[in-house]
N, C-alpha and C. Protein backbone atom coordinates (compact mmCIF):
# COMPACT_ATOMS: atom_id res chain seq x y z
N UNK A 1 0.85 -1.18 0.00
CA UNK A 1 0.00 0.00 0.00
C UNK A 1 0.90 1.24 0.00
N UNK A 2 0.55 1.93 -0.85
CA UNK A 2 1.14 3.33 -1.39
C UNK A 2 0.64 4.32 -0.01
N UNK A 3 1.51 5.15 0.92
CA UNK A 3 1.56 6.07 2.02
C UNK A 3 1.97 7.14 1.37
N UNK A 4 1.02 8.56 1.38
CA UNK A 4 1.43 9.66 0.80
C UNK A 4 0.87 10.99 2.04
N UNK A 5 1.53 11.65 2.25
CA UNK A 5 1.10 12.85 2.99
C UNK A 5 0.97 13.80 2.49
N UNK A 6 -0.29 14.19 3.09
CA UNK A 6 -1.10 15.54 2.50
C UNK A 6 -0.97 16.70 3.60
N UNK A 7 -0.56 17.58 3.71
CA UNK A 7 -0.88 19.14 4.58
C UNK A 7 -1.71 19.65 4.26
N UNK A 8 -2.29 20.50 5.75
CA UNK A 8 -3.61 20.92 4.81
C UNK A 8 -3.00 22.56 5.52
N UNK A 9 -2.99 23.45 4.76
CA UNK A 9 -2.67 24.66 4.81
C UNK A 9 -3.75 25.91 4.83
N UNK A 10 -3.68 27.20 5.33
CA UNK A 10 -4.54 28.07 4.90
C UNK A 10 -4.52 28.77 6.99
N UNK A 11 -5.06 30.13 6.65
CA UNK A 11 -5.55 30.73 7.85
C UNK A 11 -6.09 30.19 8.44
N UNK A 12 -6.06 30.74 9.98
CA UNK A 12 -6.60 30.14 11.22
C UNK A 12 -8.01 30.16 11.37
N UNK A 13 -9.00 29.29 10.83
CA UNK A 13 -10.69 29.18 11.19
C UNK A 13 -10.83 28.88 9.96
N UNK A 14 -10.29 28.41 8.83
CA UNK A 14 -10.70 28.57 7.67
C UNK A 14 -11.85 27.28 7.63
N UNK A 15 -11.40 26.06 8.28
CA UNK A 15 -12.19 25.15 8.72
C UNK A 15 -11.01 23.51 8.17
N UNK A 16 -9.59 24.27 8.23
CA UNK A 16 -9.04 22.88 7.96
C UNK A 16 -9.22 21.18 8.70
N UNK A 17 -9.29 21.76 9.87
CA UNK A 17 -9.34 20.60 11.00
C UNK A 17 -10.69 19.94 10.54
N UNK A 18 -12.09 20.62 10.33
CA UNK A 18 -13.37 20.69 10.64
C UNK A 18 -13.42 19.39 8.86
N UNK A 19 -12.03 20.05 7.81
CA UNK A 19 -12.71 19.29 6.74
C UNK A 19 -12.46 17.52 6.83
N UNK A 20 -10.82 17.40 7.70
CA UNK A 20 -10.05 16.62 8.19
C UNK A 20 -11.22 15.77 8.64
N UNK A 21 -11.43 16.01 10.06
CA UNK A 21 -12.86 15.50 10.55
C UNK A 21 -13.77 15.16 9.69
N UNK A 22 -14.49 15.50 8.92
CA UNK A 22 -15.49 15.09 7.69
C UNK A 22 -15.06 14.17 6.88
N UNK A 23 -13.86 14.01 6.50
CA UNK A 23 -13.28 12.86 5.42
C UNK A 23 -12.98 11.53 6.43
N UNK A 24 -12.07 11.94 7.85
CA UNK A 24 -11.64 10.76 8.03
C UNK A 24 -13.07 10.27 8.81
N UNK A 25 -13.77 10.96 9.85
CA UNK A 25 -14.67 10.32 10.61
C UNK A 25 -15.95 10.47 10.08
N UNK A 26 -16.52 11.16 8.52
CA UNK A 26 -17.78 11.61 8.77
C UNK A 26 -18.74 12.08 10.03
N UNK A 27 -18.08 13.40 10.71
CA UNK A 27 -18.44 14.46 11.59
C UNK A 27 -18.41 15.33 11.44
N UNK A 28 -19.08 16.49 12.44
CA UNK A 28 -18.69 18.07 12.00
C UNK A 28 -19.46 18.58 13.77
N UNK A 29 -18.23 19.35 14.07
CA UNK A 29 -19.12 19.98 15.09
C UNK A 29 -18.87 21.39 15.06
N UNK A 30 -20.00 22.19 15.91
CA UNK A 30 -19.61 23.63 15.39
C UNK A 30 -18.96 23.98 16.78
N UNK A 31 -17.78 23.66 17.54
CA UNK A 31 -17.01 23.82 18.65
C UNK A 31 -16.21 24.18 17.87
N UNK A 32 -15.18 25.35 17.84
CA UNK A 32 -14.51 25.96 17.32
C UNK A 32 -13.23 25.49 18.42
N UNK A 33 -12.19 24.37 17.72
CA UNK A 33 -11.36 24.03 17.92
C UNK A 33 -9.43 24.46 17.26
N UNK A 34 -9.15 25.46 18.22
CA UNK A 34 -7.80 25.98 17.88
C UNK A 34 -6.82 24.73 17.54
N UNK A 35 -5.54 24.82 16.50
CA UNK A 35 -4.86 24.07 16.36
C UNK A 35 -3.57 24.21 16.64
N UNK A 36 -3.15 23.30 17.32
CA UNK A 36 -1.84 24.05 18.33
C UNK A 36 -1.02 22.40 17.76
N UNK A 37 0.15 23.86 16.88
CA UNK A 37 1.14 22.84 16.20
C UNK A 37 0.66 21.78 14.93
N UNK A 38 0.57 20.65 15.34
CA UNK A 38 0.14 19.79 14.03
C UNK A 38 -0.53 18.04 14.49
N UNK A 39 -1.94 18.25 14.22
CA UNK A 39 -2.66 16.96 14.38
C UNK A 39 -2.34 16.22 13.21
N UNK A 40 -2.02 14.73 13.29
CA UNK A 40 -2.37 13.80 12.46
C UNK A 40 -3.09 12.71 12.43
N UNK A 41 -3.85 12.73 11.58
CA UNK A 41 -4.81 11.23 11.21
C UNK A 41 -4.70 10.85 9.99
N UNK A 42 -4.92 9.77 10.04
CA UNK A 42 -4.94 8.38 9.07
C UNK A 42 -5.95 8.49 7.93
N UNK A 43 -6.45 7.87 6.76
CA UNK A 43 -7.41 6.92 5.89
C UNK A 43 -7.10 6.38 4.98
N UNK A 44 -7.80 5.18 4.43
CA UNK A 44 -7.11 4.67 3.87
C UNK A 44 -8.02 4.71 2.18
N UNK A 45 -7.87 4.88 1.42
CA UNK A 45 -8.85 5.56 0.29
C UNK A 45 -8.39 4.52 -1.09
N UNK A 46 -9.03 4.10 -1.83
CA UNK A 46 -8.83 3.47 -3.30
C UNK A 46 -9.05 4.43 -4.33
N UNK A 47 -7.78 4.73 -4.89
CA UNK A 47 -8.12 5.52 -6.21
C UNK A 47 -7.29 4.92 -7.51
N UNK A 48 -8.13 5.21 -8.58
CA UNK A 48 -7.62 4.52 -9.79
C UNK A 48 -7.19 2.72 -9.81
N UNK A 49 -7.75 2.29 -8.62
CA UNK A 49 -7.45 0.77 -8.26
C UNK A 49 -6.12 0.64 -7.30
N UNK A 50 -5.26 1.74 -7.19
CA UNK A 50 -4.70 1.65 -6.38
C UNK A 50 -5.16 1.88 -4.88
N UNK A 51 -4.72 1.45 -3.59
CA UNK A 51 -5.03 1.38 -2.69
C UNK A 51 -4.02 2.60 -2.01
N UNK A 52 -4.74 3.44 -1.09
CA UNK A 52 -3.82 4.41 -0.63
C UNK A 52 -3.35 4.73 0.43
N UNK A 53 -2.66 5.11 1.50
CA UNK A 53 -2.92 5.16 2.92
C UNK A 53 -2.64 6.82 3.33
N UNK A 54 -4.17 7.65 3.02
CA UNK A 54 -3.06 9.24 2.97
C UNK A 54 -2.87 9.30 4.80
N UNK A 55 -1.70 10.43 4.71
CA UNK A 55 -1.34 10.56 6.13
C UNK A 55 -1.43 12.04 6.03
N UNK A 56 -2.86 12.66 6.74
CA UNK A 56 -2.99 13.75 7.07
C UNK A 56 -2.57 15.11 8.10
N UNK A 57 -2.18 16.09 7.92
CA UNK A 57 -1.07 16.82 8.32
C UNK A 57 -1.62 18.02 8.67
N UNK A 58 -3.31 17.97 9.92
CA UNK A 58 -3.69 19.19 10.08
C UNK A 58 -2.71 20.40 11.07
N UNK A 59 -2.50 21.42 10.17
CA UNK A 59 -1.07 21.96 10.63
C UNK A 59 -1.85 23.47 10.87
N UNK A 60 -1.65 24.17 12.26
CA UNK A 60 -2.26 25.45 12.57
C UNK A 60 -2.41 25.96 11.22
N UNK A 61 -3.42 27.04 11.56
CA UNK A 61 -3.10 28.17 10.96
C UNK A 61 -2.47 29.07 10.52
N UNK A 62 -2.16 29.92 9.41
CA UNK A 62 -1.26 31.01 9.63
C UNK A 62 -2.01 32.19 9.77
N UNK A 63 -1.45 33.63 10.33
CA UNK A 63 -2.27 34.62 10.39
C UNK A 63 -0.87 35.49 10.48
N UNK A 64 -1.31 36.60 10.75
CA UNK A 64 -0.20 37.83 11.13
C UNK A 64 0.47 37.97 12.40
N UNK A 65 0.39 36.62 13.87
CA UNK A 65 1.14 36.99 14.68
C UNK A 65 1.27 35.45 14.35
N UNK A 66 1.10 34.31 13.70
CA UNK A 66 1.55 32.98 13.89
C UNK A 66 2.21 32.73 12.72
N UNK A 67 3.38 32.09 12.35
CA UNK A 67 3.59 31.73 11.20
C UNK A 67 4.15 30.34 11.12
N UNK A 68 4.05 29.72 9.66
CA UNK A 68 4.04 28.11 9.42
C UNK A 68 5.18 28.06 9.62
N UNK A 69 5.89 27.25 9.86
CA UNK A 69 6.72 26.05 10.65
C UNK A 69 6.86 25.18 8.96
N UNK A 70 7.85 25.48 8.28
CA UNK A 70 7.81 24.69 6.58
C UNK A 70 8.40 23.71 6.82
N UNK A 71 9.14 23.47 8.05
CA UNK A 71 9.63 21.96 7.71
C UNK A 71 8.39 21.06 8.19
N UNK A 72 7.09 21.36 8.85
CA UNK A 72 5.71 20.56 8.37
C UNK A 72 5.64 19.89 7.30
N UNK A 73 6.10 20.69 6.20
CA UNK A 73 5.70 20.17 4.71
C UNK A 73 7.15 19.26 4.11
N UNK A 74 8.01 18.72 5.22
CA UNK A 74 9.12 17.81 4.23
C UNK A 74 7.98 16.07 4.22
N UNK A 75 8.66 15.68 2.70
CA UNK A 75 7.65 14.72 2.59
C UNK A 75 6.35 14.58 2.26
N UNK A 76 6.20 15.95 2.02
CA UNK A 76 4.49 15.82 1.44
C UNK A 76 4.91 15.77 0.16
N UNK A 77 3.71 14.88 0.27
CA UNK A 77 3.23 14.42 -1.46
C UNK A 77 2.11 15.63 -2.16
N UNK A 78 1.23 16.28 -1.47
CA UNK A 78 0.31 17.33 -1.96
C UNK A 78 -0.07 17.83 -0.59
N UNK A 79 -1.29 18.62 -0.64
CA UNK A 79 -1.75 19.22 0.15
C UNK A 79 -3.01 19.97 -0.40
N UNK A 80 -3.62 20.11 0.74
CA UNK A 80 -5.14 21.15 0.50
C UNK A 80 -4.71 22.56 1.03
N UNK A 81 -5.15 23.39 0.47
CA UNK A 81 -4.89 25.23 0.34
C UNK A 81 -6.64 25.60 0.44
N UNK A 82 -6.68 25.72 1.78
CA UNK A 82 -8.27 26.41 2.19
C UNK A 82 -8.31 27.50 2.85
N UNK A 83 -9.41 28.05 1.89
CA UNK A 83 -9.42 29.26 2.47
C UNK A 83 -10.81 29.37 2.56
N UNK A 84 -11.56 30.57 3.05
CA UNK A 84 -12.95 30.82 4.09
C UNK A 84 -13.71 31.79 2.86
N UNK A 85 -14.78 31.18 1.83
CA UNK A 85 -15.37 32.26 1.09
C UNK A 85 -15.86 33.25 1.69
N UNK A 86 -16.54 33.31 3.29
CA UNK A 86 -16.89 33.78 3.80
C UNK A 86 -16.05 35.50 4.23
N UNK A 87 -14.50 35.07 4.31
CA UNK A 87 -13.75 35.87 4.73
C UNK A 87 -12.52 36.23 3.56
N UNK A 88 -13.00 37.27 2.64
CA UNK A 88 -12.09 37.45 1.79
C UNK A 88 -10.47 37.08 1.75
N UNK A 89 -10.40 37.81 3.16
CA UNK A 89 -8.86 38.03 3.34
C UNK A 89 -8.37 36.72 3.55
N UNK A 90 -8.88 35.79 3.52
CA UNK A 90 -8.33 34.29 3.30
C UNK A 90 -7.77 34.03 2.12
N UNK A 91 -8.44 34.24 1.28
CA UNK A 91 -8.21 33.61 0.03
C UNK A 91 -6.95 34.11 -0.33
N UNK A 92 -6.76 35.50 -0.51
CA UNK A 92 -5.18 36.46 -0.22
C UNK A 92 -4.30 35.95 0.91
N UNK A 93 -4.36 35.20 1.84
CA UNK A 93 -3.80 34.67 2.13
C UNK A 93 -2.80 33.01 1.50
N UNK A 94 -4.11 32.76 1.50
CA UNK A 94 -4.13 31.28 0.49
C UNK A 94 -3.26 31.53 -0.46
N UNK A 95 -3.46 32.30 -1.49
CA UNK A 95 -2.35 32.80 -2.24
C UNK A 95 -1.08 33.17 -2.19
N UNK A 96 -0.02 33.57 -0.82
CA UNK A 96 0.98 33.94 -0.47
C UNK A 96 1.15 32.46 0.20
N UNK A 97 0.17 31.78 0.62
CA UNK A 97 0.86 30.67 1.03
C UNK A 97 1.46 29.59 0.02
N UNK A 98 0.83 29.61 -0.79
CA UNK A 98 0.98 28.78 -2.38
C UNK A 98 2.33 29.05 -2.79
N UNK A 99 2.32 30.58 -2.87
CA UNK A 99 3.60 31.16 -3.45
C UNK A 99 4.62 30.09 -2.57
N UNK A 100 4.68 30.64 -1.81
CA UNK A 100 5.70 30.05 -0.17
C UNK A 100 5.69 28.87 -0.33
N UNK A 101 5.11 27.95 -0.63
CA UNK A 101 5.18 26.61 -0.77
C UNK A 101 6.29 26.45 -2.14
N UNK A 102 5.68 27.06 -2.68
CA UNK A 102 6.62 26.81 -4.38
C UNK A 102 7.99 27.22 -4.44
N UNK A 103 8.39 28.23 -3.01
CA UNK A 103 9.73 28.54 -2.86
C UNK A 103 10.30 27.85 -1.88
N UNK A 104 9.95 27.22 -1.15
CA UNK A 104 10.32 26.21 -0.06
C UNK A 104 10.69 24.44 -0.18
N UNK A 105 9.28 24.33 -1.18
CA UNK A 105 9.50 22.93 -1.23
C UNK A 105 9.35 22.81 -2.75
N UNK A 106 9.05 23.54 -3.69
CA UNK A 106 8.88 23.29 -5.26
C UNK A 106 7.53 23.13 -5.27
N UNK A 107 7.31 22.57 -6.10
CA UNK A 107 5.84 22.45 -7.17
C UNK A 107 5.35 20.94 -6.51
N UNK A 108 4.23 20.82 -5.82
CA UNK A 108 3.65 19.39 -5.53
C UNK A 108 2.46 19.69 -5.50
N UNK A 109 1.48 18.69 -5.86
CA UNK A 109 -0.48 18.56 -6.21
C UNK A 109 -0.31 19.56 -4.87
N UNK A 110 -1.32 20.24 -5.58
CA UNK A 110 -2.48 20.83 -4.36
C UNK A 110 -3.82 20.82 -4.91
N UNK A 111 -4.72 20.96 -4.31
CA UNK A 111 -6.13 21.68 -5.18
C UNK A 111 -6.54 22.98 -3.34
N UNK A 112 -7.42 23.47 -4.26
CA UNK A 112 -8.03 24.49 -3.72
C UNK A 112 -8.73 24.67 -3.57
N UNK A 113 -8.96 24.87 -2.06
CA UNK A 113 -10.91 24.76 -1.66
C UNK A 113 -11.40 25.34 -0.93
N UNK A 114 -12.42 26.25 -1.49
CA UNK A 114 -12.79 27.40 -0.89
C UNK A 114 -14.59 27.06 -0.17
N UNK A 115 -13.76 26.60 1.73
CA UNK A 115 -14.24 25.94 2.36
C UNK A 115 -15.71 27.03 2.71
N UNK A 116 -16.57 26.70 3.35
CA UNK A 116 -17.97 27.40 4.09
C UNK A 116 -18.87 27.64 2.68
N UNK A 117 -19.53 26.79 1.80
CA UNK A 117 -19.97 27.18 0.54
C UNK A 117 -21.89 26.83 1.44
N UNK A 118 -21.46 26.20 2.33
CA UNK A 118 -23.09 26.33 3.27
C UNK A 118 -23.41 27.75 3.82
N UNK A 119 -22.77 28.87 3.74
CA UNK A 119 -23.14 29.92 3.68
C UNK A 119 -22.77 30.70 2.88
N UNK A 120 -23.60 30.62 1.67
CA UNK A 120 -23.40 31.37 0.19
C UNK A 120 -24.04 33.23 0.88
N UNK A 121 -25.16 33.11 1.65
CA UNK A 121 -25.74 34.30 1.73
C UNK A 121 -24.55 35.39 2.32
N UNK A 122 -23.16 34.81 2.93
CA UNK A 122 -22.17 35.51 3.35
C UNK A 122 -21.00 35.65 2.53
N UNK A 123 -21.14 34.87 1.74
CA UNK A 123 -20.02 34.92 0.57
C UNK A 123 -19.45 35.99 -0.10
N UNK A 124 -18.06 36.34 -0.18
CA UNK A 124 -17.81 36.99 0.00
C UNK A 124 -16.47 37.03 -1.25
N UNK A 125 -16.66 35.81 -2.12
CA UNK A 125 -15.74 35.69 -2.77
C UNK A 125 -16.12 36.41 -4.33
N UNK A 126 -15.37 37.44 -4.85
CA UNK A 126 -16.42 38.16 -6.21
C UNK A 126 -15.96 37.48 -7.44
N UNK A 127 -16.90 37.83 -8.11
CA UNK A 127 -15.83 37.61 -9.75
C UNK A 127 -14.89 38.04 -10.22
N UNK A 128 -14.53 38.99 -9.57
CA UNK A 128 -12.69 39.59 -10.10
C UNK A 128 -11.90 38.61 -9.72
N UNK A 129 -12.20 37.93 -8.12
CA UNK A 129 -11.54 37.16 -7.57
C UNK A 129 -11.38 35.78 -8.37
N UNK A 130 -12.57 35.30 -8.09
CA UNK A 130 -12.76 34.06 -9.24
C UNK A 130 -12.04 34.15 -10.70
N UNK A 131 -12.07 35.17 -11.11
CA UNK A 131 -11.18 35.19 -12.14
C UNK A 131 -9.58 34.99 -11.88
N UNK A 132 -9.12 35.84 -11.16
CA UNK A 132 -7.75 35.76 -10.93
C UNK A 132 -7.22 34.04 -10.43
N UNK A 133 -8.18 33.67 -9.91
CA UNK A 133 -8.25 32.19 -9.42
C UNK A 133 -8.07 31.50 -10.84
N UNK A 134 -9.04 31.71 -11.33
CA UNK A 134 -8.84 30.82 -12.34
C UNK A 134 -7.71 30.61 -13.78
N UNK A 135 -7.11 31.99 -13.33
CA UNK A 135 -5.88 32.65 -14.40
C UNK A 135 -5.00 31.97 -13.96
N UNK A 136 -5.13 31.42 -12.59
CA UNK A 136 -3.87 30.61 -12.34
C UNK A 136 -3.93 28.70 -12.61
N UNK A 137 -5.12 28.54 -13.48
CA UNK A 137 -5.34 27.50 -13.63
C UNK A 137 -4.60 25.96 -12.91
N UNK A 138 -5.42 26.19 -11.63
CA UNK A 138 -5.52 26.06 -10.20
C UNK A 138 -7.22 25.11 -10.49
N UNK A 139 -6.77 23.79 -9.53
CA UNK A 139 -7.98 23.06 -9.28
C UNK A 139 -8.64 23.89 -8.61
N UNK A 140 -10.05 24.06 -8.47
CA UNK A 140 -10.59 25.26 -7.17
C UNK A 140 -12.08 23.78 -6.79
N UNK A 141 -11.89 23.95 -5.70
CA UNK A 141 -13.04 23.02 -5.33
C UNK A 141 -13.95 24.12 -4.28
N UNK A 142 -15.59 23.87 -3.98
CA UNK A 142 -16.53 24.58 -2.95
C UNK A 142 -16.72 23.43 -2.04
N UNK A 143 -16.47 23.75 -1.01
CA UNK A 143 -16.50 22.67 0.06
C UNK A 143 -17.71 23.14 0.99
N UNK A 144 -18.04 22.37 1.75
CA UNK A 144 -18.81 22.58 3.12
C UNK A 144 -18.67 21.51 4.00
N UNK A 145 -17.86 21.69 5.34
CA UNK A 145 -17.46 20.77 6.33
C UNK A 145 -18.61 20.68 6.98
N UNK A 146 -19.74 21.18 7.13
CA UNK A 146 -21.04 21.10 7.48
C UNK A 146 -21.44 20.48 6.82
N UNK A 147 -21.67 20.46 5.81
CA UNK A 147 -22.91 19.57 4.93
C UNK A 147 -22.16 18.08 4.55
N UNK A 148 -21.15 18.54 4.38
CA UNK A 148 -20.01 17.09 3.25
C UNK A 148 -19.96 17.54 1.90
N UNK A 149 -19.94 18.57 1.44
CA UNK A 149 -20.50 18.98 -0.05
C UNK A 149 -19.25 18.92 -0.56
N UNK A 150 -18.45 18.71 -1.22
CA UNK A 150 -16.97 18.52 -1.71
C UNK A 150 -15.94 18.38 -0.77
N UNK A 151 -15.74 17.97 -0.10
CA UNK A 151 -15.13 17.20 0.78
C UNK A 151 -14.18 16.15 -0.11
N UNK A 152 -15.36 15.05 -0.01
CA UNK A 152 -14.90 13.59 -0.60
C UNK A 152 -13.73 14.02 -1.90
N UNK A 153 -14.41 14.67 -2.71
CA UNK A 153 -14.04 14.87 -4.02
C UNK A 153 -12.85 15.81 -3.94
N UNK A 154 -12.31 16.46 -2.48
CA UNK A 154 -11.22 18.02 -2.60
C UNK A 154 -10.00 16.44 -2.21
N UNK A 155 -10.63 15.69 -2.10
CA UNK A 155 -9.33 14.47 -0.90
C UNK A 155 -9.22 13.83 -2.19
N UNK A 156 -10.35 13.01 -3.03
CA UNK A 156 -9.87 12.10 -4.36
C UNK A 156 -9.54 13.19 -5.05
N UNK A 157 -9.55 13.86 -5.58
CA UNK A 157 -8.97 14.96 -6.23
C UNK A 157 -7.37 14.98 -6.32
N UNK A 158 -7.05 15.40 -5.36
CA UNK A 158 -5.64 15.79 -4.81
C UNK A 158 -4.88 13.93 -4.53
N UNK A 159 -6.01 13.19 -4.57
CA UNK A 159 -5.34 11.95 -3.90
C UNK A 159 -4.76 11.28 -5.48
N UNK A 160 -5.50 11.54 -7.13
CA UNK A 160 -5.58 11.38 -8.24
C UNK A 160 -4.28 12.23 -8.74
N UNK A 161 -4.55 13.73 -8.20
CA UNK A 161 -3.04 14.07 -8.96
C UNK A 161 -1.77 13.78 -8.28
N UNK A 162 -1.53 13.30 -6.98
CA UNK A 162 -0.20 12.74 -6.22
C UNK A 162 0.23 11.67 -7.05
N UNK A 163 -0.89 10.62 -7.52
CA UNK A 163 -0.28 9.36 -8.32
C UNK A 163 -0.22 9.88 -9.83
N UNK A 164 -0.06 11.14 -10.19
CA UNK A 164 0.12 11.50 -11.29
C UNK A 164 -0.90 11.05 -12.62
């Protein structure tokens, strides 16, 4: 069985832990749980007939008084880049973190998922934005750790481009 590690990256609340939780346990609670340093959990997933064992790498947040810790990311095979539609200034974040990744560790799968899509009425993400997103022809996935709404598909996704 093929072992690949995924990080999951992005600002603090974006809902990384919350998506973690949804893939490996099918749960979601709305206890707003801080991440101090770096949780890991297990699953074990079949894609393309191969059998997989990802090893998940929920790693704090970053914000303006915390910053990532990059040797987190030696050994990753990909990673998830989430950010909060809800909260613009995520996604601009998300973006400097990408960069930072590509100067630290090079070029490895990511996709992008622009987590809280269960509250569209707060959304906050525009079409200028969406455009520039998409200029970077960048997987972009809508998630909801509440509902399960792309979840499954942000993990096979990213789990499809690691095995190239």
């Amino acid at each position: 069985m093929l072992q690949k590690k995924i990080c999951m990256l992005g600002s603090f609340a974006v809902g990384k832990t919350s998506l973690v939780r949804r893939f490996v346990e099918s749960i979601y609670s709305d206890v707003y749980q801080t991440t101090v340093g770096v949780k890991i959990d297990k699953k074990n997933v079949q894609v393309n007939g191969a059998e997989l064992s990802l090893v998940l790498w929920d790693i704090y947040g970053e914000d303006d008084y915390q910053k990532m810790r990059w040797t987190y990311l030696r050994g990753a095979s990909g990673y998830l880049l989430v950010a909060d539609g809800t909260r613009k200034t995520t996604l601009e974040k998300a973006f400097q973190l990408e960069q930072r990744v590509r100067e630290e560790v090079g070029a490895i799968p990511f996709v992008f998922v622009i987590n809280k899509c269960d509250l569209l009425p707060d959304w906050e993400v525009d079409p200028a934005l969406e455009s520039q997103i998409a200029a970077k022809n960048w997987n972009v996935l809508r998630s909801s750790a509440k509902t399960g709404e792309g979840v499954e598909e942000a993990f096979a996704l990213l789990a499809r481009k690691m095995l190239g």
